[in-house]
Protein backbone atom coordinates (compact mmCIF):
# COMPACT_ATOMS: atom_id res chain seq x y z
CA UNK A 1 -54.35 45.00 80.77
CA UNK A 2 -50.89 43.78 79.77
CA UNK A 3 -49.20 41.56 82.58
CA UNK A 4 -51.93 41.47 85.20
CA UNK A 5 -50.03 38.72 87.41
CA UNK A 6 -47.60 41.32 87.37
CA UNK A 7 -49.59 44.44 87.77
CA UNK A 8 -51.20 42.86 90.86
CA UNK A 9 -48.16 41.68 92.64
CA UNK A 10 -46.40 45.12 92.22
CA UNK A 11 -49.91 47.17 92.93
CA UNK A 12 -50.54 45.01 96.46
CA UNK A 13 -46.72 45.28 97.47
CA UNK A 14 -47.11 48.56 97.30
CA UNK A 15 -50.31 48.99 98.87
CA UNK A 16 -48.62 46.61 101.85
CA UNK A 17 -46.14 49.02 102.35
CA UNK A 18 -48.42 51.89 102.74
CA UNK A 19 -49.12 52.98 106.51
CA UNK A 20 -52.35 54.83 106.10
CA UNK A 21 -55.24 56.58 103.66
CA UNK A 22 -52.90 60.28 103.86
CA UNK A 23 -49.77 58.13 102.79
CA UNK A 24 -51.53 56.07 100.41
CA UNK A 25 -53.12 59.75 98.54
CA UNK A 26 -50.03 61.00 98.69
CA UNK A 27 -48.05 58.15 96.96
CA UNK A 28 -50.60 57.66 94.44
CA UNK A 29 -50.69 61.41 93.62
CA UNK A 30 -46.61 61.36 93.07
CA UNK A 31 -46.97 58.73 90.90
CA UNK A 32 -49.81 59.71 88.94
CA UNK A 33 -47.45 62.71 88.55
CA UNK A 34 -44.64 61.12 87.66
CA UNK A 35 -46.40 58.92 84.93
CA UNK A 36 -47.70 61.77 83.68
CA UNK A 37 -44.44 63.55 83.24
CA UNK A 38 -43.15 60.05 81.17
CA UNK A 39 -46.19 59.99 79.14
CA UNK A 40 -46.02 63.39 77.54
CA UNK A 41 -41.68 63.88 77.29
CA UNK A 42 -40.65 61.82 74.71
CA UNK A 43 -37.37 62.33 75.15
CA UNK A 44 -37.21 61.19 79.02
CA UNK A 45 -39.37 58.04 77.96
CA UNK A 46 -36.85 57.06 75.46
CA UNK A 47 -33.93 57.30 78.07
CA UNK A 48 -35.58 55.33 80.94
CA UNK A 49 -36.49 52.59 78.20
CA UNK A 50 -33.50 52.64 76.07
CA UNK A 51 -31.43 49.57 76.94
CA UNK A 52 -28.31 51.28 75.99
CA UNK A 53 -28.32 53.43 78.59
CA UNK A 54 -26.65 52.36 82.15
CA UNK A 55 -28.86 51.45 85.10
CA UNK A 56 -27.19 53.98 87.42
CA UNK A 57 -27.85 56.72 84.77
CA UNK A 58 -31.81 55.86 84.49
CA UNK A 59 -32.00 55.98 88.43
CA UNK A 60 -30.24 59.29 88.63
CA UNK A 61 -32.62 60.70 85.94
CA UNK A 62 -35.44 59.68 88.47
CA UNK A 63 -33.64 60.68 91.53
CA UNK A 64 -33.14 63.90 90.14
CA UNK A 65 -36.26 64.72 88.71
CA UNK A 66 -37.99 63.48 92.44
CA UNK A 67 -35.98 65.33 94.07
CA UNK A 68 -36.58 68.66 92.36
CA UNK A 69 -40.15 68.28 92.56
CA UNK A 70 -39.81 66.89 96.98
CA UNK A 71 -42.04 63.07 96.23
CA UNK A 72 -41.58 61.02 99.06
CA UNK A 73 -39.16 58.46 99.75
CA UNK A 74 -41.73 55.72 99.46
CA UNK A 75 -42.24 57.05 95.86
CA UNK A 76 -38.45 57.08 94.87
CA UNK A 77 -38.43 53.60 96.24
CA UNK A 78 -40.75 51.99 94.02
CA UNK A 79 -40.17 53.69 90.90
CA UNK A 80 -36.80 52.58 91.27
CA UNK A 81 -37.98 49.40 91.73
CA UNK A 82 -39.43 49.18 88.97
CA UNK A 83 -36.94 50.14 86.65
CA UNK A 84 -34.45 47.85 87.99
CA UNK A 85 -37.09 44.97 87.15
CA UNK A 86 -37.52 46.80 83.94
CA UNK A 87 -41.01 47.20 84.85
CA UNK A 88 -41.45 50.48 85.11
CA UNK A 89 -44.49 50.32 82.07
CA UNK A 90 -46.15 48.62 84.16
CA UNK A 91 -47.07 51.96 85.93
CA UNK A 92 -50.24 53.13 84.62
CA UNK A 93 -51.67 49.81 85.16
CA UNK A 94 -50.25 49.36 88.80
CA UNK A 95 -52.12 52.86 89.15
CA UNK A 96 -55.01 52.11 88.07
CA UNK A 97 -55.21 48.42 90.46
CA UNK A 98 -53.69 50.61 93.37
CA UNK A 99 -56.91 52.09 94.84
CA UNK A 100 -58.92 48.61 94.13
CA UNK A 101 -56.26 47.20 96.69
CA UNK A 102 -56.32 49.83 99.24
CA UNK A 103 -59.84 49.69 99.33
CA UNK A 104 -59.77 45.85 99.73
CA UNK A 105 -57.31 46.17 102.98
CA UNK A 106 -59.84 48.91 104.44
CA UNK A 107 -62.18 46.38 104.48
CA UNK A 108 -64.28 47.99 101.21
CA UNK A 109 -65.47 46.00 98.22
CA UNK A 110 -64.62 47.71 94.86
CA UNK A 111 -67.06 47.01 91.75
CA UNK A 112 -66.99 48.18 88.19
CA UNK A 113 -69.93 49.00 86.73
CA UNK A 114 -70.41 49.43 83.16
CA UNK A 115 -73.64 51.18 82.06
CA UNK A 116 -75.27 52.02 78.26
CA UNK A 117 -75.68 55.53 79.58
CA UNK A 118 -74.33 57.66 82.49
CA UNK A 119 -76.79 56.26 85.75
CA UNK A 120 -78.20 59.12 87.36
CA UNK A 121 -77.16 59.87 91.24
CA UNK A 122 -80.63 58.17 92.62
CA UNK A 123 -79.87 54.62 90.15
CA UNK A 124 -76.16 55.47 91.87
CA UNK A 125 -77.19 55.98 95.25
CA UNK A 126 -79.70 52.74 94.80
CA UNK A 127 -77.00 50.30 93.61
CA UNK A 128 -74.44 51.21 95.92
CA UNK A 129 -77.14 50.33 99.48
CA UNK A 130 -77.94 47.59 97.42
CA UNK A 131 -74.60 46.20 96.65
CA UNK A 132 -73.48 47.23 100.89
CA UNK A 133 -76.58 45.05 102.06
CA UNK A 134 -75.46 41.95 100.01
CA UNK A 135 -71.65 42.24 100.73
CA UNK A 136 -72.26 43.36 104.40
CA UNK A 137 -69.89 45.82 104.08
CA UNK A 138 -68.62 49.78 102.03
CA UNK A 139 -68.83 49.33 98.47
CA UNK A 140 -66.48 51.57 96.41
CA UNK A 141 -68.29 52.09 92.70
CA UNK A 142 -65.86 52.71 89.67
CA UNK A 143 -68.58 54.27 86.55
CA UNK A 144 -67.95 53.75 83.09
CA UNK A 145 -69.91 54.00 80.07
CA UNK A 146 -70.02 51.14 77.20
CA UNK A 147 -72.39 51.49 74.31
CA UNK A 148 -72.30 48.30 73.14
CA UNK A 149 -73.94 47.15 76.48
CA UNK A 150 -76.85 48.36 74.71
CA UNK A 151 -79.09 48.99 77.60
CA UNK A 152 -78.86 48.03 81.14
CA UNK A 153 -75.44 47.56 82.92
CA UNK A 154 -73.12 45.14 84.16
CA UNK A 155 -71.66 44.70 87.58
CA UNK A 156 -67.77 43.32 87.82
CA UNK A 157 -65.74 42.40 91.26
CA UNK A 158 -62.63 41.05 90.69
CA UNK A 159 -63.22 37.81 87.87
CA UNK A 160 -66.69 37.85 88.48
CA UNK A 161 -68.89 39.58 86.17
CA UNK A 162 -73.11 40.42 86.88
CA UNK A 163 -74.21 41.06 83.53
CA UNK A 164 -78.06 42.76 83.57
CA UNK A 165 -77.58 44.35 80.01
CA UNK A 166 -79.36 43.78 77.18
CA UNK A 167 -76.52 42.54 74.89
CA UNK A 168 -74.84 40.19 77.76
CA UNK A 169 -79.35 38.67 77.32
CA UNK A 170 -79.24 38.27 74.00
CA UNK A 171 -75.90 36.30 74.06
CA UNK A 172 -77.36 34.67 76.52
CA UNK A 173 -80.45 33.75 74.39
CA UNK A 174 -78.56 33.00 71.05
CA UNK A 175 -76.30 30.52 73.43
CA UNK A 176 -79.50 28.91 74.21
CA UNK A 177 -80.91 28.67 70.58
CA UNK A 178 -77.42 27.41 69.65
CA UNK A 179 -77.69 24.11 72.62
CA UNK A 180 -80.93 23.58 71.14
């Protein structure tokens, strides 16, 4: 992730400013839709990035396009925000750190787990009673798969990393061999 300092700050100002889970859904949704809508026209993506073209010009593109399609205030807010920080490719990032945040001011611990192969729903179900008993509190699980793990999976919460595969213990064993 490019600019994580960044990406943070912007992701847990905006989850500050959100007043509850509907709000939150709601925001998130707008602009997961509004990303979306840069990512695949070209031609709008060039205009909000070219630096040729005038401030107030980029933010009436997005007021307009908001507008037409009702997003929220809170929306129109920070996406202008961002583009008057020139920040606004920041989004997809800020996206994906947004529910990690929201989850953390609701009082639940978010972990990513990385896995050889898809867990099935028991291994699921297993880890995530396992993970609530030793935090003492509702764990939010984000799946993916990683074939290079090789077998096993590892566990990561924030810059801490659990690492139970099979490639993270052989590392672990050729570090050894290497200290003598």
């Amino acid at each position: 992730m490019k600019n994580s300092i960044l990406v943070k700050r912007y992701a847990q100002g905006l989850t500050g400013a959100l007043r509850d889970e509907a709000e939150c859904t709601s925001v998130s949704r707008e602009l997961a839709g509004f990303w979306e809508l840069l990512s695949t026209h070209s031609t709008l993506k060039e205009t909000l990035a070219n630096p040729f073209v005038e401030a107030r010009r980029k933010a009436k593109v997005i007021r307009d396009i908001l507008a037409r399609s009702g997003f929220m205030d809170k929306t129109l807010r920070f996406l202008l925000l961002l583009l008057d920080h020139k920040r606004l490719h920041l989004l997809g990032d800020i996206l994906e750190m947004l529910p990690v945040f929201w989850n953390e001011r609701q009082g639940v611990a978010t972990f990513e787990v990385r896995s050889a192969v898809a867990l099935a729903e028991a291994q699921k179900r297993r880890l995530a009673a396992t993970l609530e008993r030793l935090e003492g509190r509702p764990v939010f699980l984000r799946y993916s798969i990683d074939p290079e793990l090789l077998a096993g999976f590892s566990l990561r919460r924030g810059n801490v990393i659990y690492d139970g595969s099979l490639s993270g213990h052989l590392a672990r064993i050729k570090q050894r061999i290497r200290e003598g």
